[in-house]
N, C-alpha and C. Protein backbone atom coordinates (compact mmCIF):
# COMPACT_ATOMS: atom_id res chain seq x y z
N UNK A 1 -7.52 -1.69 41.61
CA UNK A 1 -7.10 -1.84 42.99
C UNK A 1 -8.30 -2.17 43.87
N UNK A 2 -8.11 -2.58 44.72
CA UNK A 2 -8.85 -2.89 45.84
C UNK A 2 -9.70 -1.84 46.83
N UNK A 3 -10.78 -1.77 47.12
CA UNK A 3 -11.28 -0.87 48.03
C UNK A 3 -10.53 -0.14 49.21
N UNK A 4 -9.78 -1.76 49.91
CA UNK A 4 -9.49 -1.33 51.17
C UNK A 4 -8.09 -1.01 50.71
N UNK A 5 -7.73 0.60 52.01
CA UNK A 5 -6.22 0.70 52.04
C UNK A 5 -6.15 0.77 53.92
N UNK A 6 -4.41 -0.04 53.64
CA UNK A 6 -4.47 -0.44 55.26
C UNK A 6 -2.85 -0.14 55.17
N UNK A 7 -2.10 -0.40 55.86
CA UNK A 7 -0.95 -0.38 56.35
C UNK A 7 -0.20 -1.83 56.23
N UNK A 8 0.47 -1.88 55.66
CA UNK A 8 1.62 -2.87 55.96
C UNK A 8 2.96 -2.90 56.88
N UNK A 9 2.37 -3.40 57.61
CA UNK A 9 3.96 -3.01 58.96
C UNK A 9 4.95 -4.14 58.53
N UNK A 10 5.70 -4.38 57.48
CA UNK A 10 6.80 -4.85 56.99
C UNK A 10 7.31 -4.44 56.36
N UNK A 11 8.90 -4.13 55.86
CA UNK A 11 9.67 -3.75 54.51
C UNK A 11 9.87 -4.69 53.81
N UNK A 12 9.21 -6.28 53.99
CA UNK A 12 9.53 -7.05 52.60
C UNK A 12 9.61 -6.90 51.43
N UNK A 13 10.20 -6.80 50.46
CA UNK A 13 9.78 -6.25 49.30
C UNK A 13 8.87 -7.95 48.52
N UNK A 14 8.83 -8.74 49.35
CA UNK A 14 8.23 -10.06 48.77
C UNK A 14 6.97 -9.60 49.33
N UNK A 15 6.39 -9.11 50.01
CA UNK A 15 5.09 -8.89 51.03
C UNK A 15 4.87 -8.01 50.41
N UNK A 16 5.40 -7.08 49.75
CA UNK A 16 5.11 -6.16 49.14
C UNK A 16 4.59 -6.25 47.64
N UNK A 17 5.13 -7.11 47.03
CA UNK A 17 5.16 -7.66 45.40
C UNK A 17 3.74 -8.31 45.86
N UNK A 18 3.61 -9.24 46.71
CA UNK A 18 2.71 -9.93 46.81
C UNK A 18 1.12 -9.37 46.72
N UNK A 19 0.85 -8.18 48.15
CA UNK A 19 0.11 -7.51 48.35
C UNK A 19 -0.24 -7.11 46.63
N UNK A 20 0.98 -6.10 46.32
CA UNK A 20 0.99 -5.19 44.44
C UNK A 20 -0.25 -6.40 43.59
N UNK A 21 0.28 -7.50 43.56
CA UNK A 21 -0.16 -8.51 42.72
C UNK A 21 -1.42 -8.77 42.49
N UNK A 22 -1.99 -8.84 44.04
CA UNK A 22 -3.35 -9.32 44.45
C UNK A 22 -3.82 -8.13 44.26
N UNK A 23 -3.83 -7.10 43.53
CA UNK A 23 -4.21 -5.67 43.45
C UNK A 23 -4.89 -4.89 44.74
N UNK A 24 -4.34 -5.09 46.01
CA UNK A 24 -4.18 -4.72 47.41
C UNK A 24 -3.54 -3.04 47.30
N UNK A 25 -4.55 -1.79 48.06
CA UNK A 25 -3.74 -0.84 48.25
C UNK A 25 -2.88 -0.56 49.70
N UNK A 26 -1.79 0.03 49.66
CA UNK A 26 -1.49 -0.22 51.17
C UNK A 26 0.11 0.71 51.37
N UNK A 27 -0.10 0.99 52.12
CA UNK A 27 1.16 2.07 52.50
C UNK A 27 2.18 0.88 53.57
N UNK A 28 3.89 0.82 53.18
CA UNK A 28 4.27 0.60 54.18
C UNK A 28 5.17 1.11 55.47
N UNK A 29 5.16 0.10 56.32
CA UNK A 29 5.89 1.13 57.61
C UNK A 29 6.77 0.13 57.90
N UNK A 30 7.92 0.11 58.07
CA UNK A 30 8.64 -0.53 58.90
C UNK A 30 8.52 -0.23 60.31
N UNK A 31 8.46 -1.28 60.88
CA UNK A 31 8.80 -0.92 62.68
C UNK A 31 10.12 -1.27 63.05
N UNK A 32 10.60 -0.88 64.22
CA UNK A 32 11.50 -1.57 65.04
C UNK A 32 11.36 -2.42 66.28
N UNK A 33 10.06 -3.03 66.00
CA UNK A 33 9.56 -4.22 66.94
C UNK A 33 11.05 -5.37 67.34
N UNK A 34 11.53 -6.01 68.45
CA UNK A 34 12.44 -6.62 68.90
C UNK A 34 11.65 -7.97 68.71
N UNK A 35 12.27 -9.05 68.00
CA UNK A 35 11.61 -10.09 67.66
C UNK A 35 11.65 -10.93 68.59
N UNK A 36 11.13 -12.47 68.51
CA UNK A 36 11.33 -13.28 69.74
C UNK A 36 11.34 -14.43 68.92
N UNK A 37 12.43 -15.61 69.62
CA UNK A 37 12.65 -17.21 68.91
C UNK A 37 12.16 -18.24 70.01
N UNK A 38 11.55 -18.70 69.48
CA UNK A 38 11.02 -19.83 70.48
C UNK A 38 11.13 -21.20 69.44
N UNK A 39 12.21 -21.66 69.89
CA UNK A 39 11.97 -22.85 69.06
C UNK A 39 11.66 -24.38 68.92
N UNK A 40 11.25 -24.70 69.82
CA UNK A 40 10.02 -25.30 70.36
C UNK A 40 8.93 -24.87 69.96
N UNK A 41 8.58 -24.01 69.76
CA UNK A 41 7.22 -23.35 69.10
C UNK A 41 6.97 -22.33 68.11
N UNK A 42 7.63 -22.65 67.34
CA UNK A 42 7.45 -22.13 66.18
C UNK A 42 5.98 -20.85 65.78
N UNK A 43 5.21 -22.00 65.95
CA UNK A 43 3.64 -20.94 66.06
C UNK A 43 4.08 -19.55 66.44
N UNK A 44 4.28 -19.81 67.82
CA UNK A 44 4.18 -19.26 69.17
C UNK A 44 5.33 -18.25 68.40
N UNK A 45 6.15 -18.43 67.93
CA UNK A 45 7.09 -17.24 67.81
C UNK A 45 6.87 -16.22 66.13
N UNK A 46 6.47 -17.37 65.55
CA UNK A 46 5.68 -16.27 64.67
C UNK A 46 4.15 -15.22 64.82
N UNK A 47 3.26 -15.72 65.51
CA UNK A 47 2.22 -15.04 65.92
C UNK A 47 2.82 -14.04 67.08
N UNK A 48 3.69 -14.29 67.75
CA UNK A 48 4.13 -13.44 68.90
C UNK A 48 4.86 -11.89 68.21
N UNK A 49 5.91 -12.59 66.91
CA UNK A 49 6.21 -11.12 66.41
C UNK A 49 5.62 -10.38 64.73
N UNK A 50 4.31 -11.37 64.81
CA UNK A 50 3.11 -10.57 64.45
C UNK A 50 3.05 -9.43 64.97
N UNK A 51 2.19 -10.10 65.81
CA UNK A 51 1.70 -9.36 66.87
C UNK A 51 2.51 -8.38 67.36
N UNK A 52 3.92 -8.22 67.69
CA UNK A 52 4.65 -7.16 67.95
C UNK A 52 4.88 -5.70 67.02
N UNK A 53 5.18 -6.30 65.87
CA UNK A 53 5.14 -5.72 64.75
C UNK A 53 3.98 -4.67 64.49
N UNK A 54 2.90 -5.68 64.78
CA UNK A 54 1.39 -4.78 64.55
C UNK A 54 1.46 -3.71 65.65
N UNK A 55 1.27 -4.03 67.24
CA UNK A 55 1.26 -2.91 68.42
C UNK A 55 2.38 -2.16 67.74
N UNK A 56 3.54 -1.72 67.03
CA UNK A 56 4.50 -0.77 67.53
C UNK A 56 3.96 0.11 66.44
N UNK A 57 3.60 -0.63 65.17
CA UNK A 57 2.74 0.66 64.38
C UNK A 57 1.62 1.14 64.52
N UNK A 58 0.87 0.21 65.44
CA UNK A 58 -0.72 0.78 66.08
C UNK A 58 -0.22 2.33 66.53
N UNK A 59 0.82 1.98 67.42
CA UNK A 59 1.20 3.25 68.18
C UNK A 59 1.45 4.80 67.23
N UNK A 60 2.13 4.19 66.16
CA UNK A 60 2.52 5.14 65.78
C UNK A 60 1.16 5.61 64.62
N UNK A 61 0.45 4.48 64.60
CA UNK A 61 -0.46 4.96 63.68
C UNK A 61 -2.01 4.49 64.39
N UNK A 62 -2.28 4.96 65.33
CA UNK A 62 -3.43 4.61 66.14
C UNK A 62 -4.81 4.14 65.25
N UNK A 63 -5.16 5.15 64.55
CA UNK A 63 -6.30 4.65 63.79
C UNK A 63 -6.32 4.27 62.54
N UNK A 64 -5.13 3.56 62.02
CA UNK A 64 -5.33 2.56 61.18
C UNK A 64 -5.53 1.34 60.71
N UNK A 65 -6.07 0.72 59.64
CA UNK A 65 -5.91 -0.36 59.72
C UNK A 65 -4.93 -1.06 59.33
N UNK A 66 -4.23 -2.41 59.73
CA UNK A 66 -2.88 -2.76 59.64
C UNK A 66 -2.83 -4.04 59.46
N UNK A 67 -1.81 -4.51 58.98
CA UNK A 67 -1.82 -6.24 58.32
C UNK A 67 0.22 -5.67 58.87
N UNK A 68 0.22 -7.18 59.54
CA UNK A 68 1.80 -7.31 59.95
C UNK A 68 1.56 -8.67 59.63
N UNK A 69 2.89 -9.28 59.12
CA UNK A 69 3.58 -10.38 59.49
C UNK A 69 5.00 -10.71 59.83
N UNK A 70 5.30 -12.14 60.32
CA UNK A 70 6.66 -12.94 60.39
C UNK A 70 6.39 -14.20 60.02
N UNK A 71 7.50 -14.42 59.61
CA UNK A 71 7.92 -15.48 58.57
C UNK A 71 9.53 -16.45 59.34
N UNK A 72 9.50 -17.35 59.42
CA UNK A 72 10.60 -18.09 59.99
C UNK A 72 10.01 -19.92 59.12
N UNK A 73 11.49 -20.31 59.00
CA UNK A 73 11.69 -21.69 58.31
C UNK A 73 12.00 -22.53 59.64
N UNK A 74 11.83 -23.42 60.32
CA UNK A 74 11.79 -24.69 61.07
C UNK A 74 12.19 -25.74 60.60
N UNK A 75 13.02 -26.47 61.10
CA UNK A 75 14.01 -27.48 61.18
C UNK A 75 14.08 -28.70 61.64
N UNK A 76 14.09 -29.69 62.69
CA UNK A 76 14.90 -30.28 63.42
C UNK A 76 14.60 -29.25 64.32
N UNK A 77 13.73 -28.74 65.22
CA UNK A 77 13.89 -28.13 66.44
C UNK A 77 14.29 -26.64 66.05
N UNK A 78 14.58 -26.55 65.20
CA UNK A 78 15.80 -24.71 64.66
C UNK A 78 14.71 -24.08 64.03
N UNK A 79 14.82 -22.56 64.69
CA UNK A 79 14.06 -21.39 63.76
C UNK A 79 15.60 -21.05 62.80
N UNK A 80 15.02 -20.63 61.99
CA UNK A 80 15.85 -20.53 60.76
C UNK A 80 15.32 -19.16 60.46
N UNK A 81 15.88 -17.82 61.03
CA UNK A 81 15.66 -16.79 60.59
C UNK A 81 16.33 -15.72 59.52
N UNK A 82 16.22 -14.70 59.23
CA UNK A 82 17.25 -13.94 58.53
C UNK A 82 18.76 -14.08 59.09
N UNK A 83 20.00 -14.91 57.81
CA UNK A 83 20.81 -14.97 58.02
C UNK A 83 21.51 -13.55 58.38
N UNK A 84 22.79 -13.48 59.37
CA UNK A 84 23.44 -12.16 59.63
C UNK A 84 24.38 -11.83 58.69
N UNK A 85 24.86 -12.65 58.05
CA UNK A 85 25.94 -12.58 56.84
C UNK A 85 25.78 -13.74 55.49
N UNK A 86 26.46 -13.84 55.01
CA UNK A 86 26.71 -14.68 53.32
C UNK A 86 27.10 -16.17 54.15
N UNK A 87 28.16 -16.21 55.28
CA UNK A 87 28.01 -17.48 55.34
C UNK A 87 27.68 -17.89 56.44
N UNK A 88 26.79 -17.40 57.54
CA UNK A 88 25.87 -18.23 58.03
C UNK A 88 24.03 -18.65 56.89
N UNK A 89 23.73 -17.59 55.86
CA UNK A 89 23.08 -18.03 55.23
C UNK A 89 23.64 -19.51 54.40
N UNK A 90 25.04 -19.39 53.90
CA UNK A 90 26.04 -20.84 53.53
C UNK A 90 25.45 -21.89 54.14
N UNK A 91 25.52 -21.28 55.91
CA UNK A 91 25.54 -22.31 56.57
C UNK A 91 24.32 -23.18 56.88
N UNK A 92 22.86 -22.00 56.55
CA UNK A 92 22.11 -22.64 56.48
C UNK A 92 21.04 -23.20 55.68
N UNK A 93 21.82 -23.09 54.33
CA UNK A 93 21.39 -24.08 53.33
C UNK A 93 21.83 -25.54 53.35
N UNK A 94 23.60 -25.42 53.79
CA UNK A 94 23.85 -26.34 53.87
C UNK A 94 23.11 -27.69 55.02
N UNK A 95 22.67 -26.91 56.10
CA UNK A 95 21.97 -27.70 57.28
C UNK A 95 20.58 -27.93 56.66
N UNK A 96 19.72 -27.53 55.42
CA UNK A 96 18.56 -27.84 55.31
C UNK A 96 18.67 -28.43 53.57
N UNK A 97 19.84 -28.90 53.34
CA UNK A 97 20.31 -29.56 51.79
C UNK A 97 19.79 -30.92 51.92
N UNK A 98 18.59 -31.60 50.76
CA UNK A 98 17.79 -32.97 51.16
C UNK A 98 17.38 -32.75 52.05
N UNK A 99 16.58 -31.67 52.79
CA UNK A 99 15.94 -32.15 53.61
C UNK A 99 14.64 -31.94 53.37
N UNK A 100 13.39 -31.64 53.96
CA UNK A 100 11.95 -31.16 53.99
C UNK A 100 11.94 -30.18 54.94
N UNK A 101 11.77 -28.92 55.41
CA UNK A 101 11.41 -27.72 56.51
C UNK A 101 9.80 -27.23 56.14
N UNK A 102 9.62 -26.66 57.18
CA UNK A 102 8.27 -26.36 57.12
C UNK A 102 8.46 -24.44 57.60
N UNK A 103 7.78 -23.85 56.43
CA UNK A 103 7.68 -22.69 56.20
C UNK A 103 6.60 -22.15 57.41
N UNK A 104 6.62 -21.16 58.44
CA UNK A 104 5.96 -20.88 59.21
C UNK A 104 5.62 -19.10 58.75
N UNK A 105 4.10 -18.62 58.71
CA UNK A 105 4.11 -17.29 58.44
C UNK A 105 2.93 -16.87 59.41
N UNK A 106 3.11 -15.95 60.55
CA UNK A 106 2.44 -15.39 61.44
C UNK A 106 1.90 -13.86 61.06
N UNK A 107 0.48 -14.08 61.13
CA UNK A 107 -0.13 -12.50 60.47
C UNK A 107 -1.13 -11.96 61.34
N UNK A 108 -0.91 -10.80 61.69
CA UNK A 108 -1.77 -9.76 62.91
C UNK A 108 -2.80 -8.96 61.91
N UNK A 109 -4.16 -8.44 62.28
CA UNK A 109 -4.61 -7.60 61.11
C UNK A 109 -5.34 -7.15 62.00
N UNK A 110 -5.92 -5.84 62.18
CA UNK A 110 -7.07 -5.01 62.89
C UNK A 110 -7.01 -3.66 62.27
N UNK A 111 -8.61 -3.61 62.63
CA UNK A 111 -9.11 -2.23 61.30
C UNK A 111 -8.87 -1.48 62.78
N UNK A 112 -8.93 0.06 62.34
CA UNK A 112 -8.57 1.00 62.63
C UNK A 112 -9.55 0.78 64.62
N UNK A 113 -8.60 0.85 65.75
CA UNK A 113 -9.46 0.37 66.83
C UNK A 113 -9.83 -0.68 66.98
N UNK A 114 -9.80 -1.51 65.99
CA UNK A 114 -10.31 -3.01 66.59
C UNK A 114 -9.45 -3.76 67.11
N UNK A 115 -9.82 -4.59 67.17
CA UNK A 115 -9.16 -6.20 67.80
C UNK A 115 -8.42 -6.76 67.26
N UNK A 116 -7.49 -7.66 67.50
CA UNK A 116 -6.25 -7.86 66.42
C UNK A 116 -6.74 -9.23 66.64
N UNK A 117 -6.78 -9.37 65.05
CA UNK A 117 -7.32 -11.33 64.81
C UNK A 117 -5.49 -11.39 64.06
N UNK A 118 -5.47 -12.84 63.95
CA UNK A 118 -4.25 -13.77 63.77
C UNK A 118 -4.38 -15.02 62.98
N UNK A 119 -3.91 -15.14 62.48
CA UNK A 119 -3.46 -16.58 61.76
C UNK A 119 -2.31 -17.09 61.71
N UNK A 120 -2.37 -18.52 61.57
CA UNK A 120 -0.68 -18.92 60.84
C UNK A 120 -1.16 -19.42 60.12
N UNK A 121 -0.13 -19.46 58.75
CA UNK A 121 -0.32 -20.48 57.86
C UNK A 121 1.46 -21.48 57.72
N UNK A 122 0.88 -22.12 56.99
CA UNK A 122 2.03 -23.44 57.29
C UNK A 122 2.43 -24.03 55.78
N UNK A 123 3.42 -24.01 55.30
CA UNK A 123 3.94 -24.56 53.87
C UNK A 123 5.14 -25.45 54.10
N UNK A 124 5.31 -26.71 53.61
CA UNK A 124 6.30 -27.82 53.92
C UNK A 124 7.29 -27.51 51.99
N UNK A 125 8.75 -27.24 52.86
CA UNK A 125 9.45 -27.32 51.38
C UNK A 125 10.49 -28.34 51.37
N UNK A 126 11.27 -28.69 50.31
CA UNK A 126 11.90 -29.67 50.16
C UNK A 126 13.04 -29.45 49.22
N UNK A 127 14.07 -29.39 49.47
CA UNK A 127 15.28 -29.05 49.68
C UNK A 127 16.04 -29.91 48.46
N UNK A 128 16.53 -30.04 47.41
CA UNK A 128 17.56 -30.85 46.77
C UNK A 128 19.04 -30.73 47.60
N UNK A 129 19.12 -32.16 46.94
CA UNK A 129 20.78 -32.34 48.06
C UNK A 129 21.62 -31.34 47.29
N UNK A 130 22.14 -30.16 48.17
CA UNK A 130 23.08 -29.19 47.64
C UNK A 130 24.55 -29.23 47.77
N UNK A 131 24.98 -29.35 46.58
CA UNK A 131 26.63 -29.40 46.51
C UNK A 131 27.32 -27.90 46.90
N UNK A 132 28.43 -27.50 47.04
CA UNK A 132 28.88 -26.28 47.67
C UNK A 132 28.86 -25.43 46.45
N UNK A 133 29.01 -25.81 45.52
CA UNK A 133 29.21 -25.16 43.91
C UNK A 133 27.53 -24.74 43.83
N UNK A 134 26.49 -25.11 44.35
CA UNK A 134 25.50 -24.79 43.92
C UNK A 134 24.88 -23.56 44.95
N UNK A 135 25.15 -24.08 45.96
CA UNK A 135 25.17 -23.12 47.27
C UNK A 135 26.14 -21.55 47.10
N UNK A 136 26.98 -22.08 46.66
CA UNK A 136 27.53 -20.81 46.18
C UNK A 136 26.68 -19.96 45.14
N UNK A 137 26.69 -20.37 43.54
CA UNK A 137 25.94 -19.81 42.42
C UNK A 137 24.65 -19.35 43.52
N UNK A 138 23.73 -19.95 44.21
CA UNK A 138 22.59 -19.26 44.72
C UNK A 138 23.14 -18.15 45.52
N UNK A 139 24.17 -18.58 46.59
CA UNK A 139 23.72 -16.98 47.06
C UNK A 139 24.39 -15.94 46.23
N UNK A 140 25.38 -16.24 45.33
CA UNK A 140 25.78 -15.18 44.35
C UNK A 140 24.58 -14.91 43.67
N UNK A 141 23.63 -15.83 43.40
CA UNK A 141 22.51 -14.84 42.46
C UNK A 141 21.58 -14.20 42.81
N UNK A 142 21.21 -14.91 44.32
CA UNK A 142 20.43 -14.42 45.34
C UNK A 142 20.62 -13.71 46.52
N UNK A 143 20.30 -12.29 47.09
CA UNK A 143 20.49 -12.16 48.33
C UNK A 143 19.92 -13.02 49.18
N UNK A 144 20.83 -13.45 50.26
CA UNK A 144 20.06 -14.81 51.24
C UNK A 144 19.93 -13.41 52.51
N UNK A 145 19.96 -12.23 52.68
CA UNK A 145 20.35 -11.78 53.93
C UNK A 145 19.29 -11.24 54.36
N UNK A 146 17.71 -10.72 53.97
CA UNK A 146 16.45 -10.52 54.04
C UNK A 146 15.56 -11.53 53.60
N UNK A 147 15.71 -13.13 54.26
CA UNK A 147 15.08 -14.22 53.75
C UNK A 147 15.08 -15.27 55.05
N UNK A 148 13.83 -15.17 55.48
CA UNK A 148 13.76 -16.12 56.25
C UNK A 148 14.71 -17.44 55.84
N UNK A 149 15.53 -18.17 56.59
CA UNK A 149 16.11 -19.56 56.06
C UNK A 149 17.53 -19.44 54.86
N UNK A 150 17.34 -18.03 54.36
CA UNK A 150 18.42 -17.58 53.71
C UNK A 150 18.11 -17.99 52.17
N UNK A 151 16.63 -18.45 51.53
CA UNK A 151 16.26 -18.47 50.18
C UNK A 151 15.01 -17.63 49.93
N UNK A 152 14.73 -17.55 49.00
CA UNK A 152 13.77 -17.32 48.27
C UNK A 152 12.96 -17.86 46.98
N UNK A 153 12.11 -18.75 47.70
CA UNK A 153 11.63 -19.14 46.33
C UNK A 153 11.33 -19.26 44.86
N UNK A 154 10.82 -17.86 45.46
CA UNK A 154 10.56 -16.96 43.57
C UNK A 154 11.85 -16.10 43.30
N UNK A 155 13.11 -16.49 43.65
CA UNK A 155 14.20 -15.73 42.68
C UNK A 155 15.34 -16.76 43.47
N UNK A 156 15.68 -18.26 42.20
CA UNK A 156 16.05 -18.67 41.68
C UNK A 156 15.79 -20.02 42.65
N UNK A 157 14.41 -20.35 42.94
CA UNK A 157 13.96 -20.97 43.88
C UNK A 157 14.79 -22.64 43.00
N UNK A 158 14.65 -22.72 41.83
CA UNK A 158 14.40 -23.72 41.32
C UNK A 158 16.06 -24.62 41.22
N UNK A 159 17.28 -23.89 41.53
CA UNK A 159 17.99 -23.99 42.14
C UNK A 159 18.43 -24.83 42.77
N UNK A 160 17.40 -25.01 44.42
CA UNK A 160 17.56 -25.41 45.62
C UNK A 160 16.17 -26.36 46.06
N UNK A 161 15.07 -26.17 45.43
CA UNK A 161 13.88 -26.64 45.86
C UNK A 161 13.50 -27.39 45.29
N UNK A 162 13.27 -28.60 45.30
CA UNK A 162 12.74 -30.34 44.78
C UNK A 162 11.11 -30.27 44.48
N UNK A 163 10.49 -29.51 45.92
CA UNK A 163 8.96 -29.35 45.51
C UNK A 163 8.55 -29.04 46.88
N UNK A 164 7.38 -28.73 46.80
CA UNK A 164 6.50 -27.92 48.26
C UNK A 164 5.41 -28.04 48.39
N UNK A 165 4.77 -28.12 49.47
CA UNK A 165 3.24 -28.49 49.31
C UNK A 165 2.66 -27.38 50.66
N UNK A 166 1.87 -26.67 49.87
CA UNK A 166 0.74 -25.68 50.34
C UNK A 166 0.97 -24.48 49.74
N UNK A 167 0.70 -22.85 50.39
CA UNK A 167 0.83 -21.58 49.67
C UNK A 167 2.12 -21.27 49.34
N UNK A 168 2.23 -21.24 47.97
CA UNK A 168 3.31 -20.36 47.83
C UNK A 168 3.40 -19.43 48.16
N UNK A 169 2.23 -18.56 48.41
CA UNK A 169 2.54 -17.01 48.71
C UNK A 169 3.64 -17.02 49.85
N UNK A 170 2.69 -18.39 50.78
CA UNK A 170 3.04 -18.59 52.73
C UNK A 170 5.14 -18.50 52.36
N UNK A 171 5.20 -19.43 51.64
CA UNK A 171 6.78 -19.54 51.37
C UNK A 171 7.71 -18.37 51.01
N UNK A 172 6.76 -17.44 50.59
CA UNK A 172 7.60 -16.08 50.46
C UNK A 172 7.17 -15.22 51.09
N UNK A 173 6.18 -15.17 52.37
CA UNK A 173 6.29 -15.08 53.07
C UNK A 173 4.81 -14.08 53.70
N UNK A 174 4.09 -14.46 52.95
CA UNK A 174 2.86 -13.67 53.22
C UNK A 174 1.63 -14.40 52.26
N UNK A 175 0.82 -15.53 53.22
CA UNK A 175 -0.15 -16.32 52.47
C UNK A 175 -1.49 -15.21 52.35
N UNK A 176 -2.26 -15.16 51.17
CA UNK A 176 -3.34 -14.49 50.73
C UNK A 176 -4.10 -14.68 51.42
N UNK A 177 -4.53 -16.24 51.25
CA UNK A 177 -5.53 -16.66 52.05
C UNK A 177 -6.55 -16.49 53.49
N UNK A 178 -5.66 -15.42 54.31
CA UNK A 178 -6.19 -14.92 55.30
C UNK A 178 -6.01 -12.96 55.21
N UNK A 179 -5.55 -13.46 53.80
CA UNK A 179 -6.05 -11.53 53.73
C UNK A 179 -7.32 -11.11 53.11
N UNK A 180 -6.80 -11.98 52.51
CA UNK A 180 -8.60 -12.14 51.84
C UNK A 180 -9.63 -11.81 52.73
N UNK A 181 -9.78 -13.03 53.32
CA UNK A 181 -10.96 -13.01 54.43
C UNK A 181 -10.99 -11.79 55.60
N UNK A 182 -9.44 -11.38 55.52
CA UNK A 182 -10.08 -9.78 56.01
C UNK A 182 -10.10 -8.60 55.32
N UNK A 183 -9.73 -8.37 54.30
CA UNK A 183 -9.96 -7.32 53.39
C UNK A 183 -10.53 -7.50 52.57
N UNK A 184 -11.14 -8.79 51.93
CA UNK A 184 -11.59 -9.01 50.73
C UNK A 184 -10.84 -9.14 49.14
């Protein structure tokens, strides 16, 4: 395992596998941070409920150190967040079937008292044209209802996805690459 232990202010269990993997120690917390969609700005709305995420467990956990993120899929103008049911996730495979979306993942991190640094990272995916028979078998095999965009890559990505270019981690929803550089 890793030296550092910090806090994870998410219940992903993908953020979670992820962190496990990279042999990262880390306790998590869920918050009840109130999210925000800006969709026009995508950035702007993932770094914003970073950042929310992080202050509501600062609070509850003042002197720790903490790694939050959010994760949202982009469209045509559309945040594409956790579907509310089976068929608006339906609905929004079907709206991103052949197409290309771009994976957006916003991450807050500050050691115990410090300053909260930020990143986004950015992953472009690409969609096979989906028939309703296939859309179906996925979300029967997959929960779409804790998934940004209503998929998941790494469980039965191969399915629905043609090909992708940048972090996979970013696509499931928590890129390494800037954990690294703050935890090592």
């Amino acid at each position: 395992m890793k030296n550092s232990s910090f806090i994870l202010a998410s219940g992903s269990p993908r953020r979670r596998k992820i962190l496990a993997d990279a042999g990262y120690t880390f306790t998590v917390v869920k918050t009840d941070a109130a999210e925000v969609s800006i969709p026009h700005a995508p950035r702007r709305t993932v770094t914003a409920n970073a950042d929310l995420k992080l202050e509501a467990c600062r609070k509850a956990h003042p002197g720790a150190t903490i790694l939050a993120a959010d994760t949202i899929v982009w469209f045509n103008g559309k945040i594409y967040g956790k579907p509310k049911d089976r068929a608006e996730a339906k609905q929004f495979l079907h709206e991103l079937s052949g197409h290309t979306h771009t994976v957006f993942t916003g991450l807050a991190f500050c050691r115990a008292g410090g300053r909260i640094e930020s990143a986004v990272a950015t992953s472009d995916v690409a969609f096979k044209k989906l028939s309703d028979t296939v859309i179906d078998d996925y979300v029967a095999r997959t929960n779409p209802l804790d998934r940004a965009g209503a998929y998941d890559i790494d469980e039965n990505g191969g399915l629905i996805v043609a090909s992708y270019a940048g972090s996979y981690e970013n696509i499931m929803g928590l890129p390494l690459e800037p954990v690294r550089a703050w935890l090592g």
